[in-house]
Protein backbone atom coordinates (compact mmCIF):
# COMPACT_ATOMS: atom_id res chain seq x y z
CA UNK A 1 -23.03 3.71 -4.48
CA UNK A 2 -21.72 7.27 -5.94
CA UNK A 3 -23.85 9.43 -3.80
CA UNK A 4 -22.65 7.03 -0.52
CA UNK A 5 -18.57 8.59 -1.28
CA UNK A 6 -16.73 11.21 -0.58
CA UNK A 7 -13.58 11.72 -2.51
CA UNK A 8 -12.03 15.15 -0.13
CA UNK A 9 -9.82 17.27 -2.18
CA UNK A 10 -7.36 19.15 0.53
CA UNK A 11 -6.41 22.32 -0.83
CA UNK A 12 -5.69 25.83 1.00
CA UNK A 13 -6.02 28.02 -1.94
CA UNK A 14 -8.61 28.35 -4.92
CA UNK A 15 -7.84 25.33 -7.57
CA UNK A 16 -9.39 23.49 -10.42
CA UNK A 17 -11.71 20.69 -8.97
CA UNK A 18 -13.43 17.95 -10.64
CA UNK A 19 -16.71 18.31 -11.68
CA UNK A 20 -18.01 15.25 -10.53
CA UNK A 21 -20.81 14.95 -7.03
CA UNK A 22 -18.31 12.50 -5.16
CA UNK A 23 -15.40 15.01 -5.20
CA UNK A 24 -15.81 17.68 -2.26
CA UNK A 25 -13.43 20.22 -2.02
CA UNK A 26 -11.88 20.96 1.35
CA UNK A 27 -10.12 24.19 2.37
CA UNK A 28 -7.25 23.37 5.19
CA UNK A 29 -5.84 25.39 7.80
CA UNK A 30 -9.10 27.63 7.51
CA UNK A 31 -9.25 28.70 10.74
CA UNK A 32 -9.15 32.49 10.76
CA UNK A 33 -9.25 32.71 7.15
CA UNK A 34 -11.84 33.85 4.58
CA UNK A 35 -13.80 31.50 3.18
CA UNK A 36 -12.42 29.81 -0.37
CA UNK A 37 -15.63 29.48 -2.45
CA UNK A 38 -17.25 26.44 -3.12
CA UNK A 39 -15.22 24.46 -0.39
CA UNK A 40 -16.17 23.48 2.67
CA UNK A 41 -14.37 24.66 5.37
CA UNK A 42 -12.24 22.61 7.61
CA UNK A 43 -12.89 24.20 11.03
CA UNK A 44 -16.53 23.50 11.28
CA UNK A 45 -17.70 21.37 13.42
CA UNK A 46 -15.23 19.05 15.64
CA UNK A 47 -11.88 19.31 14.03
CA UNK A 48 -8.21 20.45 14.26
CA UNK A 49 -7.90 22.98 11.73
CA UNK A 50 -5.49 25.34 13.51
CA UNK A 51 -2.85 22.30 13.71
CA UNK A 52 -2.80 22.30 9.44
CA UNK A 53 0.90 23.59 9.50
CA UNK A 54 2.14 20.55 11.47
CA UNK A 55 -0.52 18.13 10.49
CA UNK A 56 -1.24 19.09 6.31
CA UNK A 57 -3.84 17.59 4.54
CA UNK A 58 -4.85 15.80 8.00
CA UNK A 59 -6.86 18.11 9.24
CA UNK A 60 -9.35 17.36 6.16
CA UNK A 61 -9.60 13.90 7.24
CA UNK A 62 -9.98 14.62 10.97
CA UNK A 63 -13.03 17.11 9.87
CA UNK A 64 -14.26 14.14 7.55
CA UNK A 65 -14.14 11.38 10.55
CA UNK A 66 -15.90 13.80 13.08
CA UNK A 67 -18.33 15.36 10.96
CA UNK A 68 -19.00 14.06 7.18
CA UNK A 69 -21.56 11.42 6.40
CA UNK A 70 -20.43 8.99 3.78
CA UNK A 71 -20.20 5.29 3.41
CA UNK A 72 -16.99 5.78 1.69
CA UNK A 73 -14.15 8.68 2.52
CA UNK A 74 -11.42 9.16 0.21
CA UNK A 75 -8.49 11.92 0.27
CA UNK A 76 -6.44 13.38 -2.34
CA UNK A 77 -4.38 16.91 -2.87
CA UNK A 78 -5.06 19.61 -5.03
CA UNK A 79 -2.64 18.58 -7.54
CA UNK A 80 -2.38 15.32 -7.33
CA UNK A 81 -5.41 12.79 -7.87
CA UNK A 82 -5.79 9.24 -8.04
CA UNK A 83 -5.50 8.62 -12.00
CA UNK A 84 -9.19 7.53 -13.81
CA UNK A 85 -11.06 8.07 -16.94
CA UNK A 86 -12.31 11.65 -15.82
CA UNK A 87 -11.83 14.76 -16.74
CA UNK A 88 -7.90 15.83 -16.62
CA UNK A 89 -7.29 12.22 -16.24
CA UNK A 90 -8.59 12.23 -12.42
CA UNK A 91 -10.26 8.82 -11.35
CA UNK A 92 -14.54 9.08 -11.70
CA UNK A 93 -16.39 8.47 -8.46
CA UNK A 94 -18.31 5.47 -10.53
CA UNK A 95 -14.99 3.96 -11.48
CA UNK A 96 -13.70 4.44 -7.05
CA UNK A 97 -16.56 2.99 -6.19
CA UNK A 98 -16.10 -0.15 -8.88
CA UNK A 99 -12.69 -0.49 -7.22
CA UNK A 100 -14.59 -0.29 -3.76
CA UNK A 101 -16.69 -2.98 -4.47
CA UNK A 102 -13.70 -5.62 -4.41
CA UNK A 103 -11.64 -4.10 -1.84
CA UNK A 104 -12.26 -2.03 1.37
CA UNK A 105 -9.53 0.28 0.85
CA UNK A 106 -7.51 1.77 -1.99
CA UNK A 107 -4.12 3.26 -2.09
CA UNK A 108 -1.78 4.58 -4.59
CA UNK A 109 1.17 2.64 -5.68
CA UNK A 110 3.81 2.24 -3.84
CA UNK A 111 6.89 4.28 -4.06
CA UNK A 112 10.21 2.59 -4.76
CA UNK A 113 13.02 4.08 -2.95
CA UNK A 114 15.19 1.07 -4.67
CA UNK A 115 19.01 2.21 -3.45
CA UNK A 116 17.75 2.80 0.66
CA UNK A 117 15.02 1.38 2.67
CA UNK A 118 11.47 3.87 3.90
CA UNK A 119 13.30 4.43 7.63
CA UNK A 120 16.75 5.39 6.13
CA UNK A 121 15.18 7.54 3.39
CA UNK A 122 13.23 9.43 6.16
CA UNK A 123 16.53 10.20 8.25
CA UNK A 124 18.42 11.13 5.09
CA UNK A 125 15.81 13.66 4.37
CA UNK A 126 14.07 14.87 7.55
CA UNK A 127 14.92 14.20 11.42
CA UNK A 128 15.88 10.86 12.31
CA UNK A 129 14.73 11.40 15.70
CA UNK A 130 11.06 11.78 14.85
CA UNK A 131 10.75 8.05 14.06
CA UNK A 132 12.33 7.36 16.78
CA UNK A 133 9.76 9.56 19.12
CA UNK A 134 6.92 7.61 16.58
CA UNK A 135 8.12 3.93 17.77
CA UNK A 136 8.59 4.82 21.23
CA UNK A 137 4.83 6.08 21.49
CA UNK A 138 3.80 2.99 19.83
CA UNK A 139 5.49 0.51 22.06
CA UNK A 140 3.47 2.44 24.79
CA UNK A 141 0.12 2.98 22.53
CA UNK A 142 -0.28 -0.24 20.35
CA UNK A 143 3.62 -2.31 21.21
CA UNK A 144 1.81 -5.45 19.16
CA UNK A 145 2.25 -3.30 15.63
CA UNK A 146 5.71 -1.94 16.92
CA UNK A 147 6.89 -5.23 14.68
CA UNK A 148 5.01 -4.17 12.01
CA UNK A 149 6.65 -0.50 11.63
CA UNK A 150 10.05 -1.99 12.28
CA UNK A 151 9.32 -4.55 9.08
CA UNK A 152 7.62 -1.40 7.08
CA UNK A 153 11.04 1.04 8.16
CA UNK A 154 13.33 -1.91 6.92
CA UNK A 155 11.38 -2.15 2.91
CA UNK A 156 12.01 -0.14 0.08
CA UNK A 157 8.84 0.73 -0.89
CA UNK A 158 5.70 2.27 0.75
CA UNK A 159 2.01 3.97 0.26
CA UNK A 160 2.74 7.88 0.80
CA UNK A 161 1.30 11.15 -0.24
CA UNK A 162 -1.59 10.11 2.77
CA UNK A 163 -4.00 9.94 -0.16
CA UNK A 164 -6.73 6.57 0.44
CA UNK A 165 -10.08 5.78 0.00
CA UNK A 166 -11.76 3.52 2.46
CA UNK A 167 -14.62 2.14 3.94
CA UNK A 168 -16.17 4.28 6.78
CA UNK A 169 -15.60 1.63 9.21
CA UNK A 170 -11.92 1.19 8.00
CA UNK A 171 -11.69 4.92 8.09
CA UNK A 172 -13.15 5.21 11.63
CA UNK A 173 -10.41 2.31 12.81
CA UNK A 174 -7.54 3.96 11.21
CA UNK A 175 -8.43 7.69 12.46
CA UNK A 176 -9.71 6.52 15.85
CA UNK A 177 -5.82 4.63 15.96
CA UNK A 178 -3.98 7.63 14.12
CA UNK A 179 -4.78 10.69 15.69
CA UNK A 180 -4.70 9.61 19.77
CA UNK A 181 -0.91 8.28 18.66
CA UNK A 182 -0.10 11.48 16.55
CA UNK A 183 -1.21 13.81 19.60
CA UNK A 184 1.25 11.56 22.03
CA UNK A 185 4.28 11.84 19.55
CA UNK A 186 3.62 15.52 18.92
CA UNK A 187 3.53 16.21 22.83
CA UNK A 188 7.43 14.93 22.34
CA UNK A 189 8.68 16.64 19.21
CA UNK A 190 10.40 20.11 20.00
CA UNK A 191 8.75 22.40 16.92
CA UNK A 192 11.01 25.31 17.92
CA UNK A 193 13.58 26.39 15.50
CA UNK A 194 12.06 24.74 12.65
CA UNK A 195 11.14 25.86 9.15
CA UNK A 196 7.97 26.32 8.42
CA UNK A 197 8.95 23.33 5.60
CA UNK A 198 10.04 21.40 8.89
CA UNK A 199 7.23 21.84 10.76
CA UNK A 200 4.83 19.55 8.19
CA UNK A 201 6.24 16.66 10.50
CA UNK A 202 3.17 15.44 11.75
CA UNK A 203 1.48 14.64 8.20
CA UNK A 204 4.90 13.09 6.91
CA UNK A 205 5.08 10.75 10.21
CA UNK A 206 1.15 9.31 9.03
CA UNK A 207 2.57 8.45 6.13
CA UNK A 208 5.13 6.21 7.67
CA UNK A 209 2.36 5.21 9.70
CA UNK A 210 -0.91 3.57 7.20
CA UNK A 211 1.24 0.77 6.21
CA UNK A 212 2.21 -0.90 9.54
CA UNK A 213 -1.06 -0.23 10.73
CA UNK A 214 -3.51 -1.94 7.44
CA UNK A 215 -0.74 -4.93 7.90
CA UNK A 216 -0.91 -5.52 11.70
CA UNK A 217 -4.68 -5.56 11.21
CA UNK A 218 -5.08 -7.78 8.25
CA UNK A 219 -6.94 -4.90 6.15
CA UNK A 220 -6.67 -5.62 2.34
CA UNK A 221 -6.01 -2.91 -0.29
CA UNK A 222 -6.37 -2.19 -4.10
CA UNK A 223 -4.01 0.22 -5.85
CA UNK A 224 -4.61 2.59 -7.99
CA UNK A 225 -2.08 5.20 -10.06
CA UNK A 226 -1.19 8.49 -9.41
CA UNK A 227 -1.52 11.71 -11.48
CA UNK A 228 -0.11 15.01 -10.98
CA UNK A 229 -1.94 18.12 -12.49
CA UNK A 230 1.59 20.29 -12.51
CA UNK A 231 4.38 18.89 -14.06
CA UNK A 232 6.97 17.22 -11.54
CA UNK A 233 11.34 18.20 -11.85
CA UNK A 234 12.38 14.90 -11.68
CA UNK A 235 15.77 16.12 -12.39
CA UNK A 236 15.37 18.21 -9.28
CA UNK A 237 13.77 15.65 -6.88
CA UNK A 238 16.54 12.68 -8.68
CA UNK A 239 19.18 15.55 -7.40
CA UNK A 240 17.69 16.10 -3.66
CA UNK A 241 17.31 12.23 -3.41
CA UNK A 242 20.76 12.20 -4.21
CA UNK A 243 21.89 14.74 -1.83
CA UNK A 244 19.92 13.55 1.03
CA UNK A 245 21.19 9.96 0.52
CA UNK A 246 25.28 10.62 0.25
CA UNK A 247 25.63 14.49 1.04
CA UNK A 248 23.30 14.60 3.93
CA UNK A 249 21.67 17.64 2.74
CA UNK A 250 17.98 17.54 4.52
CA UNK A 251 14.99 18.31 2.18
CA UNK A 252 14.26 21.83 2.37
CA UNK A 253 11.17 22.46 0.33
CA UNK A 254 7.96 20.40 -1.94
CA UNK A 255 9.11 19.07 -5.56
C-alpha cells in the first residue's frame, strides 16, 4: 500500500525531509516565489496558494485534493511529524499505512487544555469573534453539525496542528465540506489591521473545525503521537497559556 500514500510535508523554506517515497515535500505560499528544490510546488495546478498567509499549511492540502493522486493523503509540518520508527523518530510510510489498514483516518493526540474548555481557550488567545463568524456560517452551510461544534467548543481537549492522514474518499468529504465553509467565513472576517501573526486565522479556525465535522459524520479515527524536530519552551508556551487565560494577553507569535 506504500506507493498508494502520500504523507505532504508543508514547509515554505528549505528543511530536512524524510527519506522515505511516501513523504512528499510541499513548498506553501509559492506563488511568486522561486522554486525550493526537491518540493513540489503548491501553485500548480488548481489550488489557492496565494491565500497561504491566512490559510497556512492549507493550501498544501487544497493542492493535494485538486491535483495529487493517492489512495491515502496525509499532512504534517516541517517540524513537527507524526512520531514512528523512522529516521529522526518520524513515523515510516509502512508503519501509516499499518495504522491505515484498521482505521480510515489518523490523527494526533489530542491536546488537553485541562483548566478551560477548546472555545474559551480560542477567545483567550485569538478573536472571540471568529468562532462566532465560524458557527454562524455553519448554521447557514451544514446547521445539522452546528450541535456538534457547540459540544467540541464546550471539551477540553481536541485534534489540532491540522496534521491527518486519511482515506482519499474521507479526504475528498472533509475538503469538499472545509473549504466552501472556510471561503463563506473568510468573506466575513475583517483582515485589516491585523498582524501578520493574526492573519493565520483561517488555518487555526480548521482546526476547530475536523473534530465536529469526523463526529457529526460518524468517521472513526486512530491516534498517533506527535514529535517535534526543534525543541519546544514549554516554560514559554506554560507562561502565554497563562497570560491568555487570566491576563488576557492575546497570543502574539508560534512557540
Amino acid at each position: 500500500m506504500a506507493e498508494n500514500l502520500k504523507m505532504l510535508v508543508a514547509s515554505h523554506k528549505p528543511y530536512w525531509m524524510p527519506d522515505d517515497p511516501a513523504y512528499l515535500p510541499v513548498q506553501v505560499g509559492a506563488a511568486g516565489k522561486e522554486t525550493i528544490p526537491g518540493f513540489q510546488r503548491d501553485d500548480e495546478g488548481e489550488n489557492i496558494s496565494a491565500k497561504n498567509p491566512n490559510y497556512c499549511e492549507l493550501t498544501a492540502l487544497y493542492w493535494a485534493w485538486k491535483n495529487l493522486d493517492a489512495d491515502y493523503v496525509g499532512l504534517a509540518h516541517y517540524r513537527r511529524h507524526f512520531a514512528g520508527s523512522g529516521e529522526r523518530g518520524v513515523v515510516s510510510g509502512g508503519e501509516t499505512c499499518e495504522l491505515l489498514d484498521r482505521s480510515p483516518v489518523i490523527l494526533p493526540r489530542k491536546r488537553n487544555y485541562f483548566v478551560e474548555t477548546v472555545g474559551a481557550h480560542y477567545g483567550h488567545t485569538f478573536d472571540p469573534n471568529h468562532l462566532d463568524i465560524v458557527r454562524t456560517c455553519l448554521e447557514e452551510y451544514d446547521p445539522a453539525a452546528v450541535p456538534f461544534l457547540d459540544a467540541y467548543l464546550a471539551e477540553r481537549s481536541g485534534h489540532v496542528w491540522n496534521m491527518m492522514v486519511m482515506r482519499r474518499d474521507v479526504m475528498d468529504a472533509w475538503c469538499s465540506w472545509l473549504f466552501p465553509l472556510l471561503e463563506k467565513v473568510e468573506g466575513r472576517i475583517d483582515f485589516k489591521g491585523l498582524t501578520p501573526f493574526e492573519q493565520r486565522v483561517m488555518g487555526r479556525l480548521s482546526e476547530r473545525l475536523l473534530d465536529p465535522w469526523l463526529n457529526s459524520r460518524g468517521i472513526s479515527y486512530a491516534e498517533q503521537p506527535v514529535i517535534s524536530l526543534e525543541k519546544e519552551d514549554w516554560l514559554k508556551k506554560g507562561s502565554a497559556f497563562l497570560a491568555a487565560k487570566f491576563l488576557g494577553k492575546k497570543y502574539e507569535a508560534s512557540f
